[in-house]
N, C-alpha and C. Protein backbone atom coordinates (compact mmCIF):
# COMPACT_ATOMS: atom_id res chain seq x y z
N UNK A 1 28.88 147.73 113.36
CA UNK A 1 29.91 146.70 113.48
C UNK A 1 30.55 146.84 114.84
N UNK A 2 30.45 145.71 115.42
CA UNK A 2 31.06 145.70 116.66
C UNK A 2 32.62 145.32 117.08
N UNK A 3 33.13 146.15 117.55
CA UNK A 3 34.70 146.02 117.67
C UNK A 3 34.76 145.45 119.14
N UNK A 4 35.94 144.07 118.55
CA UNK A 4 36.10 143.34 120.11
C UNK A 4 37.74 143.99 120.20
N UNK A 5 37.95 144.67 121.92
CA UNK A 5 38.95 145.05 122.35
C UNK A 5 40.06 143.58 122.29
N UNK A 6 41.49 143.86 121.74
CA UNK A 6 42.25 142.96 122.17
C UNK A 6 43.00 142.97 123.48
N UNK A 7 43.04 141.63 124.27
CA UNK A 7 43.76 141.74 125.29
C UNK A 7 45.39 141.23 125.25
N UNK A 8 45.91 142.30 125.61
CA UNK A 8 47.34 142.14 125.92
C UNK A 8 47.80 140.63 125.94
N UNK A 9 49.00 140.35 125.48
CA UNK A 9 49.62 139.26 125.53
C UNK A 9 49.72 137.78 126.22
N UNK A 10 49.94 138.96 127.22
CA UNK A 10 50.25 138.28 129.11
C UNK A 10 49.64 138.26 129.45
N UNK A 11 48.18 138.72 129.13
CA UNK A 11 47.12 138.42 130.18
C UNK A 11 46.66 137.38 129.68
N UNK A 12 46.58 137.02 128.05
CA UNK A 12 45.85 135.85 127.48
C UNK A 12 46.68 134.57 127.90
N UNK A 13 47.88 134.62 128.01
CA UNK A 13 49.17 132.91 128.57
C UNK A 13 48.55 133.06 130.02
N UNK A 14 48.36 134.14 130.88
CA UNK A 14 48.26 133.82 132.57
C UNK A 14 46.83 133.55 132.18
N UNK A 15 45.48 133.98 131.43
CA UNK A 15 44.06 132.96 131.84
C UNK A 15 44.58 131.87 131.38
N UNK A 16 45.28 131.00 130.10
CA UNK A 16 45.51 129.98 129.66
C UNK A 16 45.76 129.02 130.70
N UNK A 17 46.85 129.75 131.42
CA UNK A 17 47.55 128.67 132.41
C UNK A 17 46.80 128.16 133.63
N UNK A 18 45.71 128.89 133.87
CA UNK A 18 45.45 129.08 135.26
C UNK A 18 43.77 128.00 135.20
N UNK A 19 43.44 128.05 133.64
CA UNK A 19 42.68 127.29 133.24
C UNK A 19 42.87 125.68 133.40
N UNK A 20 44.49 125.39 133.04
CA UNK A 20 45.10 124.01 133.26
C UNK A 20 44.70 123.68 134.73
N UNK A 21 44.04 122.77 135.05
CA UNK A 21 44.40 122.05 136.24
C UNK A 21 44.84 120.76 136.42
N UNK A 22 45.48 120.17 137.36
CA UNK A 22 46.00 118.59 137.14
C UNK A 22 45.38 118.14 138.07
N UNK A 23 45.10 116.52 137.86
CA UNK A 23 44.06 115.88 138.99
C UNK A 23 45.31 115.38 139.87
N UNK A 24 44.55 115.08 140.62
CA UNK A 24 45.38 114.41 141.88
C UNK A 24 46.50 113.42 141.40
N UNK A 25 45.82 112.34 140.53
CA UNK A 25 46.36 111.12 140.08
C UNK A 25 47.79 111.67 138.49
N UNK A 26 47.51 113.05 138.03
CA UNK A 26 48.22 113.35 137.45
C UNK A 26 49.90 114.14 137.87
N UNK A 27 49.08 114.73 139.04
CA UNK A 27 49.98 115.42 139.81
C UNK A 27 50.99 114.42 140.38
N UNK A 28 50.39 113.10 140.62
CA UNK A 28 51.33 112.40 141.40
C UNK A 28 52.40 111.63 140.60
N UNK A 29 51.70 111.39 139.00
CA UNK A 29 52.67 110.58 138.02
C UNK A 29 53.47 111.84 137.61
N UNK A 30 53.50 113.06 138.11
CA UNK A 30 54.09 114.39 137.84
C UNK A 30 55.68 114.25 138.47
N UNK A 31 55.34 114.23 139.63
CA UNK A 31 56.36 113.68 140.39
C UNK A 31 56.99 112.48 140.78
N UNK A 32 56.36 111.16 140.25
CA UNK A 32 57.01 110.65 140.27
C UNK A 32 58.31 110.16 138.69
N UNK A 33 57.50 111.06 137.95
CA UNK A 33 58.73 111.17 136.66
C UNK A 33 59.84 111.98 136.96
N UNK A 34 59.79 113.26 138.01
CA UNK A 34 60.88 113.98 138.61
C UNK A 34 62.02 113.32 138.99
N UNK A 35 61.76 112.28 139.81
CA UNK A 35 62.48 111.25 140.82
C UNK A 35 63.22 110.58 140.23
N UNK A 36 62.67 109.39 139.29
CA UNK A 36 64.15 109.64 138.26
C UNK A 36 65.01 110.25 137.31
N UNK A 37 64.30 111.15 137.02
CA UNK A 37 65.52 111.86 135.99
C UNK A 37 66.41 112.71 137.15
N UNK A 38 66.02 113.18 138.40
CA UNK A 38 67.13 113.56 139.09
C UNK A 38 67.93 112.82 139.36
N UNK A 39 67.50 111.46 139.62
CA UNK A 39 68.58 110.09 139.96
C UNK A 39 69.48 109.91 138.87
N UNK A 40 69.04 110.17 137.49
CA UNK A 40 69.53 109.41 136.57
C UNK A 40 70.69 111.08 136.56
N UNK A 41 70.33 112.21 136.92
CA UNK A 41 71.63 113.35 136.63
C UNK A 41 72.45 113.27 137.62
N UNK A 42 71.48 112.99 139.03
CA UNK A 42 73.04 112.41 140.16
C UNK A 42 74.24 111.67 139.67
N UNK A 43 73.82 110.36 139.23
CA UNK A 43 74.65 109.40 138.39
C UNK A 43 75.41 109.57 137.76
N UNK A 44 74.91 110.62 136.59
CA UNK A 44 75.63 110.91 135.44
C UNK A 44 76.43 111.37 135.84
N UNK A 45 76.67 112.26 136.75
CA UNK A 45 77.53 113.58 137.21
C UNK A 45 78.79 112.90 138.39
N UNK A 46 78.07 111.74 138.80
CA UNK A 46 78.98 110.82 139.89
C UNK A 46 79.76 109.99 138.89
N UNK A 47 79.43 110.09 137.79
CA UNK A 47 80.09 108.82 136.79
C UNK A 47 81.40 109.92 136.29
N UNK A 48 80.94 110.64 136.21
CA UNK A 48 81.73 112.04 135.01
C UNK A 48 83.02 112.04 136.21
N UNK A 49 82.22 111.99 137.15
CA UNK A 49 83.78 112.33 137.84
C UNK A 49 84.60 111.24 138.74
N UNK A 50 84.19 110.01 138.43
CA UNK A 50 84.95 108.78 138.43
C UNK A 50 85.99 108.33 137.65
N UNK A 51 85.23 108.61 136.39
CA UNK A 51 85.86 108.60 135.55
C UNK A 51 87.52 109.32 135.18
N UNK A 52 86.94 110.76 135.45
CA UNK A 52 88.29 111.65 135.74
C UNK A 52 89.30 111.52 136.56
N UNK A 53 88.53 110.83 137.52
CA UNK A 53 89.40 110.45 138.68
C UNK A 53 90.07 109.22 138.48
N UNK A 54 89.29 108.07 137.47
CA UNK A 54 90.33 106.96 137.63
C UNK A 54 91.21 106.89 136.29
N UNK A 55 90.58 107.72 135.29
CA UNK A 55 91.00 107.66 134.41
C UNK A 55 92.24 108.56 134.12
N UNK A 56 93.16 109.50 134.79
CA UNK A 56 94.07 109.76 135.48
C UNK A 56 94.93 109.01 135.33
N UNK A 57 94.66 107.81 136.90
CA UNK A 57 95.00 106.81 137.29
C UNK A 57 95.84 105.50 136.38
N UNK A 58 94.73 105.27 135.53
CA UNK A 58 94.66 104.28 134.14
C UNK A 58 95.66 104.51 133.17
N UNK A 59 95.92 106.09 133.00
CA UNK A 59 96.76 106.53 132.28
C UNK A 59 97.59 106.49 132.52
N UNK A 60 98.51 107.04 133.68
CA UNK A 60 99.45 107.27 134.67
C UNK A 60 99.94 105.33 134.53
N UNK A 61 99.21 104.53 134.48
CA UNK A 61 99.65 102.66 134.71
C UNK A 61 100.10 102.24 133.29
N UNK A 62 99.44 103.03 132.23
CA UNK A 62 99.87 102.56 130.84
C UNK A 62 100.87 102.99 130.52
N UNK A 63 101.30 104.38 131.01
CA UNK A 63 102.16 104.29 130.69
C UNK A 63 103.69 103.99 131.10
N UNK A 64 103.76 103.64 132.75
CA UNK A 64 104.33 102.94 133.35
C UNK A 64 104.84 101.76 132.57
N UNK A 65 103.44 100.79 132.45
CA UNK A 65 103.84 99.67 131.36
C UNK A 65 104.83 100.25 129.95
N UNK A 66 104.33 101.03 129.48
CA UNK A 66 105.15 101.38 128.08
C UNK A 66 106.80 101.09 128.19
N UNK A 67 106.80 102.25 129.28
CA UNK A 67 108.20 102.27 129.74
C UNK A 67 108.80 100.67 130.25
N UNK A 68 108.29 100.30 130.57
CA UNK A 68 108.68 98.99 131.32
C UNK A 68 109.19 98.29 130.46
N UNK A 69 108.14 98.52 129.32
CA UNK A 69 108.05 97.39 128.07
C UNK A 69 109.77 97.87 127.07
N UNK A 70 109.60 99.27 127.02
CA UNK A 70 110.58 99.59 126.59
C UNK A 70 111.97 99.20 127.00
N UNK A 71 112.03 99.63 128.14
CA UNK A 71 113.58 99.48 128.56
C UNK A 71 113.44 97.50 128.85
N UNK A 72 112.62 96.78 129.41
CA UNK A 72 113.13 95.30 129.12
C UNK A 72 113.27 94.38 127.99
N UNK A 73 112.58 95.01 127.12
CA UNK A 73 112.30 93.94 125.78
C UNK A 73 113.66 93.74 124.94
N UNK A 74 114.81 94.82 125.04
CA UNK A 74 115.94 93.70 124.31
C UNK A 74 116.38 93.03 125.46
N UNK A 75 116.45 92.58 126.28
CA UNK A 75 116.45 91.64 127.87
C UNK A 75 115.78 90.98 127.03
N UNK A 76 114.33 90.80 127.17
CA UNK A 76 113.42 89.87 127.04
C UNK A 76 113.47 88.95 125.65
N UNK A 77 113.93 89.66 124.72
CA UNK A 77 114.17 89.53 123.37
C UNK A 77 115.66 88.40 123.03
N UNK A 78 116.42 88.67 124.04
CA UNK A 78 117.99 88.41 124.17
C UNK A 78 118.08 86.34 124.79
N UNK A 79 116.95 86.52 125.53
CA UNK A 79 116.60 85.19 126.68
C UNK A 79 117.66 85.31 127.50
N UNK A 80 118.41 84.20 127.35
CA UNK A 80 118.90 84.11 128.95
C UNK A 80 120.63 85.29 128.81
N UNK A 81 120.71 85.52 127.43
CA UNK A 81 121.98 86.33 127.28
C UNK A 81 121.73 87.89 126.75
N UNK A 82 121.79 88.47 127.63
CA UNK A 82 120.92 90.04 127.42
C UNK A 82 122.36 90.81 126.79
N UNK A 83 122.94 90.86 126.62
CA UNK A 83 124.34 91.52 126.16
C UNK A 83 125.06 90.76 124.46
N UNK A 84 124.32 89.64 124.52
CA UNK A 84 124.90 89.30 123.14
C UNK A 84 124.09 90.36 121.73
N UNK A 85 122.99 91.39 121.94
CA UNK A 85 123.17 91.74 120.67
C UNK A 85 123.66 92.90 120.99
N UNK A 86 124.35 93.56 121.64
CA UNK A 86 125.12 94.49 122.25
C UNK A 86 126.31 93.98 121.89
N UNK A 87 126.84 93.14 121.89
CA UNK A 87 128.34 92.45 121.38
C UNK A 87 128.32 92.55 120.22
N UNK A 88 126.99 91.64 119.06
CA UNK A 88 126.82 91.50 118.07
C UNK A 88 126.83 93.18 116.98
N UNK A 89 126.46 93.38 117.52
CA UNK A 89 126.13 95.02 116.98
C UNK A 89 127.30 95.72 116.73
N UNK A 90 128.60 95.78 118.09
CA UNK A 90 129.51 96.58 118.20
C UNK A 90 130.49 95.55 117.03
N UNK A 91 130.55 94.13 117.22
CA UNK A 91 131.17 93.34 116.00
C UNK A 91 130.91 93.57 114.49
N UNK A 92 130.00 93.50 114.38
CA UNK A 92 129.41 93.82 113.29
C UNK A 92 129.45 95.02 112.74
N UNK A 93 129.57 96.28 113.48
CA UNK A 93 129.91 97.49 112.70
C UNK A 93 131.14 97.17 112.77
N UNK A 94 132.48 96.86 113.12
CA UNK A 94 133.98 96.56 112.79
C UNK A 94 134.10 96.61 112.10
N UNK A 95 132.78 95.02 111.56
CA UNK A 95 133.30 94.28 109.97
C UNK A 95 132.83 94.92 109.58
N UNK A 96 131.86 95.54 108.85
CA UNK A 96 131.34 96.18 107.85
C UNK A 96 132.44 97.52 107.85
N UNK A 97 133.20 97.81 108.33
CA UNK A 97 134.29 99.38 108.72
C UNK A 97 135.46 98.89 109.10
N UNK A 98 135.91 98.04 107.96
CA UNK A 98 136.75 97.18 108.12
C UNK A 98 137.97 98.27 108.49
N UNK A 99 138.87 98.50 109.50
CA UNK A 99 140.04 99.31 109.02
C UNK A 99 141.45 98.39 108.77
N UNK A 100 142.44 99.04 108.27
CA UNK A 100 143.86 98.06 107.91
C UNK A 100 144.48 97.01 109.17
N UNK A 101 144.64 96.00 108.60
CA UNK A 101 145.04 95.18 109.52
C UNK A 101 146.60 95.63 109.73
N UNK A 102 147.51 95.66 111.33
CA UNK A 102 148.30 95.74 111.70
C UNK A 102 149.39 94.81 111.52
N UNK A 103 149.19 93.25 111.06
CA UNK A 103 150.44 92.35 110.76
C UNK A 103 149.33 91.32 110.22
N UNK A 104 150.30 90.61 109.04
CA UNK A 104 149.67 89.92 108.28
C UNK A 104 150.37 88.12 108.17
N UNK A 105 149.67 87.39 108.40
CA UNK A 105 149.94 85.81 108.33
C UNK A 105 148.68 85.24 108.31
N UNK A 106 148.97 83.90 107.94
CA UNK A 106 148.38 82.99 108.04
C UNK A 106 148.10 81.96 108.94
N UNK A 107 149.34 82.19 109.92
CA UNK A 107 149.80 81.22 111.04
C UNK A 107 149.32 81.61 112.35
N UNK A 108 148.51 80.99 113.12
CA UNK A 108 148.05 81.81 114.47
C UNK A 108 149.21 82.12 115.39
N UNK A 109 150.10 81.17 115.59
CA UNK A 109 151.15 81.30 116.69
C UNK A 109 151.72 82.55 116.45
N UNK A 110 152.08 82.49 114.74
CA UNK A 110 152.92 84.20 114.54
C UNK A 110 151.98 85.50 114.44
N UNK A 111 150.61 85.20 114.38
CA UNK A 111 149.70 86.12 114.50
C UNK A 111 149.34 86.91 116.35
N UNK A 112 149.23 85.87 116.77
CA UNK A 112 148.94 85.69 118.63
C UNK A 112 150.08 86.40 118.29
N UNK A 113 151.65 85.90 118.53
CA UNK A 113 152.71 86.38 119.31
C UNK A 113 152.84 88.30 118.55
N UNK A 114 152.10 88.72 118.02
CA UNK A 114 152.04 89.94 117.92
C UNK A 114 151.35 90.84 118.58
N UNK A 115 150.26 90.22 119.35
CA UNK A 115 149.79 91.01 120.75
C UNK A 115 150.17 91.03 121.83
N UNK A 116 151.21 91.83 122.45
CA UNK A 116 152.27 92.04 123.69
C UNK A 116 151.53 93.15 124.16
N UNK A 117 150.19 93.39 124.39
CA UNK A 117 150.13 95.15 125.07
C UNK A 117 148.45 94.35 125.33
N UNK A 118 147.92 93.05 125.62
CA UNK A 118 146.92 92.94 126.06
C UNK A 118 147.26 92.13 127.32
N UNK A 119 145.83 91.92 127.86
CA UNK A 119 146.22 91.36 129.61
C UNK A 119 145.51 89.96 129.60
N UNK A 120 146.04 89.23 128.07
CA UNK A 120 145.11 88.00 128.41
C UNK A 120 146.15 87.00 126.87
N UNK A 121 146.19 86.03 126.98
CA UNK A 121 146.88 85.63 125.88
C UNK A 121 146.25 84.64 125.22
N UNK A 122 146.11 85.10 123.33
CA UNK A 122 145.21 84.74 122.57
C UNK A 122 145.50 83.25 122.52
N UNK A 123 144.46 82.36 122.21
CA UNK A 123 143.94 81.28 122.37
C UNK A 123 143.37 80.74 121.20
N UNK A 124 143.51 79.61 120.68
CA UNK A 124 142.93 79.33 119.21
C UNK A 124 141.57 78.30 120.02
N UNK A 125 140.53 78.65 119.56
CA UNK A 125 139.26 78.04 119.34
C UNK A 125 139.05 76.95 118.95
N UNK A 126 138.46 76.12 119.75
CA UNK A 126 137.94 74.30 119.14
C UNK A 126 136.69 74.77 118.20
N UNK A 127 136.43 75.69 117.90
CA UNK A 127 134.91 75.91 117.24
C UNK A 127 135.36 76.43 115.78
N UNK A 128 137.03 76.64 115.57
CA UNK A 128 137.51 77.59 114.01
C UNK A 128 137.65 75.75 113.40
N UNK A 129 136.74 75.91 112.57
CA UNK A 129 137.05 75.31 111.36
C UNK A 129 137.28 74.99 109.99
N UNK A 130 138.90 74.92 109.40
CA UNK A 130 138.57 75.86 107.97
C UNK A 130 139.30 77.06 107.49
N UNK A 131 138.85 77.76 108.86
CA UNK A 131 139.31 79.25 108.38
C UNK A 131 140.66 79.64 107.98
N UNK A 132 140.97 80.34 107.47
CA UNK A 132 142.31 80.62 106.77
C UNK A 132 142.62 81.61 107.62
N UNK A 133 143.94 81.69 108.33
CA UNK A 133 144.05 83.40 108.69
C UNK A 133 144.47 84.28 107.55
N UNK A 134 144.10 85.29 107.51
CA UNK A 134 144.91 86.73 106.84
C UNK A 134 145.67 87.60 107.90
N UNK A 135 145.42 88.06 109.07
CA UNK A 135 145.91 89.22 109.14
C UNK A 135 145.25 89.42 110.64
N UNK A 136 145.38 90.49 111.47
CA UNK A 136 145.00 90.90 112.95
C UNK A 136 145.43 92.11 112.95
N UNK A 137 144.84 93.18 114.25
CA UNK A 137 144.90 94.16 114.72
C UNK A 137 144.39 94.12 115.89
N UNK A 138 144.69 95.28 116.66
CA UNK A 138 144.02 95.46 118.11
C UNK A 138 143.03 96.04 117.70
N UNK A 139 141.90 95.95 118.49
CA UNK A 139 140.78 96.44 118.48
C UNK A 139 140.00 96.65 120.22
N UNK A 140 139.02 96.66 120.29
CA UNK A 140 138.33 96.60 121.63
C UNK A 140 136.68 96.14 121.47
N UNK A 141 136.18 95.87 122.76
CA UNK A 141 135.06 95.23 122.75
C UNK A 141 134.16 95.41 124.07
N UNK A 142 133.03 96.17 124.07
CA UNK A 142 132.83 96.91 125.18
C UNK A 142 133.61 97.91 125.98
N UNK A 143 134.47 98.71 125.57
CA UNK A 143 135.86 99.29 125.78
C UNK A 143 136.82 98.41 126.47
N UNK A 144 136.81 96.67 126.39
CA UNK A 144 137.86 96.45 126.59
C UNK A 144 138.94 95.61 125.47
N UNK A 145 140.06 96.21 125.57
CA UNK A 145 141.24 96.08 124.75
C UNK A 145 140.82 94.47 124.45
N UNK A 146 140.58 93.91 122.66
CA UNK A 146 140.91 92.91 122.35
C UNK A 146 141.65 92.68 120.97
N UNK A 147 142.01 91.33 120.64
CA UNK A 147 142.40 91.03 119.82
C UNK A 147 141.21 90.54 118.54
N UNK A 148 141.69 91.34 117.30
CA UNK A 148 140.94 91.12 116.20
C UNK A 148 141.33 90.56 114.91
N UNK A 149 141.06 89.35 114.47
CA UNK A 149 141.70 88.29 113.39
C UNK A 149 140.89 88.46 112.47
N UNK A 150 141.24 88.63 111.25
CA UNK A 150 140.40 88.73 109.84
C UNK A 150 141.17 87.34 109.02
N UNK A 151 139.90 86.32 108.88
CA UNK A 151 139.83 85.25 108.56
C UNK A 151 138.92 84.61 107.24
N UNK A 152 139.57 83.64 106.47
CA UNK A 152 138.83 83.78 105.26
C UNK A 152 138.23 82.04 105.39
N UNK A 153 136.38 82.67 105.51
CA UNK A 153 135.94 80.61 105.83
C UNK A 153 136.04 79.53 104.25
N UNK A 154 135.18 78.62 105.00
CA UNK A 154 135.51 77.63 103.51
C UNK A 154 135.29 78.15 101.98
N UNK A 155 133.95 79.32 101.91
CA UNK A 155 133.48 79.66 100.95
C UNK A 155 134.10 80.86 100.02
N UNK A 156 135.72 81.48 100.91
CA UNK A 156 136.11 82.28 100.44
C UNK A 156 135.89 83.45 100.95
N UNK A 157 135.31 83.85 101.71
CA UNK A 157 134.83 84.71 102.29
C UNK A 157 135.16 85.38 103.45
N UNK A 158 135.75 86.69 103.85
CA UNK A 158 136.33 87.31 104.98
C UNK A 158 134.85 87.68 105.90
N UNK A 159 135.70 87.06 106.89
CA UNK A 159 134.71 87.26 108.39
C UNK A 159 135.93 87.64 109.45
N UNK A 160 135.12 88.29 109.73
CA UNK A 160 135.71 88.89 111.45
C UNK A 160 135.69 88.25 113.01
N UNK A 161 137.07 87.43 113.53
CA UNK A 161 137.06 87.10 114.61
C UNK A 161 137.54 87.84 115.78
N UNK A 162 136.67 87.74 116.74
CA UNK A 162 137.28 88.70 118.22
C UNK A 162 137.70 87.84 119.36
N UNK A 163 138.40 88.21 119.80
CA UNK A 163 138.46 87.36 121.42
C UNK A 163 139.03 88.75 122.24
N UNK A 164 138.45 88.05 123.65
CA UNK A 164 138.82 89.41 124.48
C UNK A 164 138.68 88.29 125.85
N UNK A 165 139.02 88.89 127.04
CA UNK A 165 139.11 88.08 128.48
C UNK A 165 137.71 88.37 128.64
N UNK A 166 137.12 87.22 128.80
CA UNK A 166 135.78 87.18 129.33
C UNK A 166 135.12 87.79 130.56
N UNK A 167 134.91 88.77 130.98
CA UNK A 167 134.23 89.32 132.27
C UNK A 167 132.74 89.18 132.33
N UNK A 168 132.48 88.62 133.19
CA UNK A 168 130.79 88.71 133.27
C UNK A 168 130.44 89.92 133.59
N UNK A 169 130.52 90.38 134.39
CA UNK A 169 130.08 91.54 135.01
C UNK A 169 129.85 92.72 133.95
N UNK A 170 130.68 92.44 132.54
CA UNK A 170 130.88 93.45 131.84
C UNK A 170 129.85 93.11 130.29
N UNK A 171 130.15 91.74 129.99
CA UNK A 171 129.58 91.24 129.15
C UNK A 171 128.18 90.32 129.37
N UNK A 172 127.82 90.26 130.75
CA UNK A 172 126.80 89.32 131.35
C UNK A 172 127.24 87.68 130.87
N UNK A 173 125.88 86.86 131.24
CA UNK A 173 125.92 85.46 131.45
C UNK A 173 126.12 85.19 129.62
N UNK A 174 127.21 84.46 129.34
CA UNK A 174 127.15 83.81 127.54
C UNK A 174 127.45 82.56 127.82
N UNK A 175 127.30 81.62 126.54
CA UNK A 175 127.13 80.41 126.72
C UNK A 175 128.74 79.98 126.92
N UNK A 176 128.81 78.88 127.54
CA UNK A 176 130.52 78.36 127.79
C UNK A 176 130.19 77.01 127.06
N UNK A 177 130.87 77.02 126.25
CA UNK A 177 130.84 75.59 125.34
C UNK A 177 132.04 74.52 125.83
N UNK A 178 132.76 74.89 127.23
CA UNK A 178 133.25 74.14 128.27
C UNK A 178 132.35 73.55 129.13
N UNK A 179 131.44 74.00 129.28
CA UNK A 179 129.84 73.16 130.06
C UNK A 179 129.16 72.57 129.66
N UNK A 180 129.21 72.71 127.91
CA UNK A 180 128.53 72.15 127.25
C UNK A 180 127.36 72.80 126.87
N UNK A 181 127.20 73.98 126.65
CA UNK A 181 126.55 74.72 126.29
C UNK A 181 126.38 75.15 124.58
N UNK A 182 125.73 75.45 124.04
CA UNK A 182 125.94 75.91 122.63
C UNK A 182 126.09 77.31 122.57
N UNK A 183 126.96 77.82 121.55
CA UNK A 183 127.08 78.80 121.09
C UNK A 183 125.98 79.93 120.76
N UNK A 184 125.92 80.98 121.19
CA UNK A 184 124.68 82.06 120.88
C UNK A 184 124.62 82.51 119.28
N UNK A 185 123.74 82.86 118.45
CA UNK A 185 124.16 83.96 117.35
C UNK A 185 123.00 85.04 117.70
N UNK A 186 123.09 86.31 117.16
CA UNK A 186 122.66 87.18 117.46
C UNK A 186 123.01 88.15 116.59
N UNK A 187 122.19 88.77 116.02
CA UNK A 187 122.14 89.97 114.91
C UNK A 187 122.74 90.94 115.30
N UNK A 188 123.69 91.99 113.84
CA UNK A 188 124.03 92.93 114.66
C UNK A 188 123.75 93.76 113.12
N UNK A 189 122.91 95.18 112.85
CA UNK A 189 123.07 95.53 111.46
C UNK A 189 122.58 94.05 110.13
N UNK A 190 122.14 93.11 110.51
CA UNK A 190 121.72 92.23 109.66
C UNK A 190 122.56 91.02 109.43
N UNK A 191 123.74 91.14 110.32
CA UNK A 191 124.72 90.03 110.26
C UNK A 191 124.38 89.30 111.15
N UNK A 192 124.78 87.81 111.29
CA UNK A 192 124.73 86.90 112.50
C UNK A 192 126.17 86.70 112.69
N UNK A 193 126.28 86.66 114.39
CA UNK A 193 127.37 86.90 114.78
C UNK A 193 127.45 85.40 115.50
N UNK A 194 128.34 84.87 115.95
CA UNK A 194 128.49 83.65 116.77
C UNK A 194 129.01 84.00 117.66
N UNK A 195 128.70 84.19 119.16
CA UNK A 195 128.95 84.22 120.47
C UNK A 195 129.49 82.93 121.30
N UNK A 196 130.63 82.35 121.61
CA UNK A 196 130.70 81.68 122.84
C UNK A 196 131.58 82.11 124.03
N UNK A 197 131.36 81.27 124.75
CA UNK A 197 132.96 81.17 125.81
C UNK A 197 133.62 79.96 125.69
N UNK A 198 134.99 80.67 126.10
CA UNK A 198 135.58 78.76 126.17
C UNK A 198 137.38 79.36 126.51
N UNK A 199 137.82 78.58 127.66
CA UNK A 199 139.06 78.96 128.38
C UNK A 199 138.97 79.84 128.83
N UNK A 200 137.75 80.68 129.22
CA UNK A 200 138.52 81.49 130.09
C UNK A 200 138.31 82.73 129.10
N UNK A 201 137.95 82.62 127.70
CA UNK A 201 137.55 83.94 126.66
C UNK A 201 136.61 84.04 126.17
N UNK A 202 136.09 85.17 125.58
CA UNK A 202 134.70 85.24 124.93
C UNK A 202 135.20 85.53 123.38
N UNK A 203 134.71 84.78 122.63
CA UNK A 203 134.78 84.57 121.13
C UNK A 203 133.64 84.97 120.22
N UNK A 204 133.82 85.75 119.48
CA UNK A 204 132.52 86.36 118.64
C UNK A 204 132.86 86.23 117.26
N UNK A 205 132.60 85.64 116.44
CA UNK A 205 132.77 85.30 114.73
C UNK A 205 131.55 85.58 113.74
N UNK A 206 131.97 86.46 112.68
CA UNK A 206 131.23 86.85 111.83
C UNK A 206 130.20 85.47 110.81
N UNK A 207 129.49 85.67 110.75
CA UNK A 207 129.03 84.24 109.96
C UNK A 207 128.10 84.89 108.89
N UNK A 208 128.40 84.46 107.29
CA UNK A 208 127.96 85.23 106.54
C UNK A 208 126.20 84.53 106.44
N UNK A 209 125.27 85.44 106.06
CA UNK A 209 123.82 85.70 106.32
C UNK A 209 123.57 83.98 105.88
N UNK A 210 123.59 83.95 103.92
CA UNK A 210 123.12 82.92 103.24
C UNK A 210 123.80 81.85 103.82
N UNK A 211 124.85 81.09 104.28
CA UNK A 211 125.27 80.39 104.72
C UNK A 211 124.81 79.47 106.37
N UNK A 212 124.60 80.94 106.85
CA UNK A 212 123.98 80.45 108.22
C UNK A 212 122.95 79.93 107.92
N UNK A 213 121.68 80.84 107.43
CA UNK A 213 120.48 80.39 106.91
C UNK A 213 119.76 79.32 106.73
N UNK A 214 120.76 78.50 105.33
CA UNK A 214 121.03 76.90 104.94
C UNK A 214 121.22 76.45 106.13
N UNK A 215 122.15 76.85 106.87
CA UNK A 215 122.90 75.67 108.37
C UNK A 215 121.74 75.48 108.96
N UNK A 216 121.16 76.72 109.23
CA UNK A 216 119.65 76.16 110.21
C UNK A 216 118.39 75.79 109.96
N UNK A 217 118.72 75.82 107.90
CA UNK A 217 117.07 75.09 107.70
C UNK A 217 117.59 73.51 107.61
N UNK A 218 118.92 73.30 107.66
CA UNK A 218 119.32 71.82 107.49
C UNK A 218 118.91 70.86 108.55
């Protein structure tokens, strides 16, 4: 019985390999499959870092916008009167935190002539119609000192009137219903508030929810 010697590992893969030969025409579709897949990893690798680079960039702009979006949208939300739900809001927590009224009537003249410590003198409204007075106190409005009337409308119902000296600068552009303008309302906590100007004051009146509602599907 004849015993065939085995050959080592490495010697049998190096005859294997050396056996392979490639023809000319193989060698050349050899290399030309090289050519693009290096093109196609240049790319990849030029893309990878475009990307990083603009995408940075992209981020850094969104969120620019965010912010933008943030701080203008009660502006944008407000239209041409950016401070009325800023009025509405500070009115509206009053009423809902109602505190004791300081002198009590029904009569505006004897109500007015009880504010001697403001820098503007109260004024009755072409827009109150109805309302009953109860009662007043000082109050303020944007920290400035106004007068506050607690008034009962047709339906029985206590609502909160403000007047204060109108400053733009403090309260921005509101409608003047001396120009002929209409009155603003504007939410404050879920209430609608009624915003105008007129003489020379800014007037803000509580208007109860269901009531308004009706007014404006009428």
């Amino acid at each position: 019985m004849t015993q065939h010697s085995e050959k080592p590992l490495k010697q049998m893969v190096d005859e294997y390999y050396q056996r392979i030969e490639l023809s000319p025409e193989q060698l050349k579709c050899l290399q030309a499959m090289q050519v693009p897949a290096q093109s196609v990893a240049r790319e990849s690798w030029s893309g990878r870092q475009q990307f990083k680079q603009y995408g940075g960039w992209l981020f850094g702009c969104c969120a620019l916008l965010l912010l933008a979006v943030q701080l203008w949208w009660p502006h944008i939300a407000s239209g041409p009167y950016p401070k009325a739900h800023e009025i509405a809001a500070e009115v509206a927590y009053n009423h809902f935190n109602r505190r004791p009224l300081e002198t009590r009537g029904s009569s505006f003249p004897t109500l007015s002539g009880y504010f001697t410590q403001l820098q503007f003198e109260p004024v009755l409204s072409s827009l109150l119609a109805g309302e009953v007075f109860q009662g007043a106190r000082y109050c303020s409005l944007s920290s400035i000192r106004a007068a506050q009337f607690r008034v009962e409308d047709v339906n029985g119902e206590e609502q909160t009137w403000y007047q204060v000296d109108y400053q733009p600068e403090v309260f921005g552009p509101l409608p003047d219903i001396g120009r002929g303008d209409a009155p603003v309302v504007a939410y404050g906590k879920g209430l609608p508030v009624k915003i105008w100007v007129e003489k020379g004051m800014l007037f803000a009146l509580t208007q109860n929810p269901d009531n308004y509602r009706k007014a404006v599907e009428q």
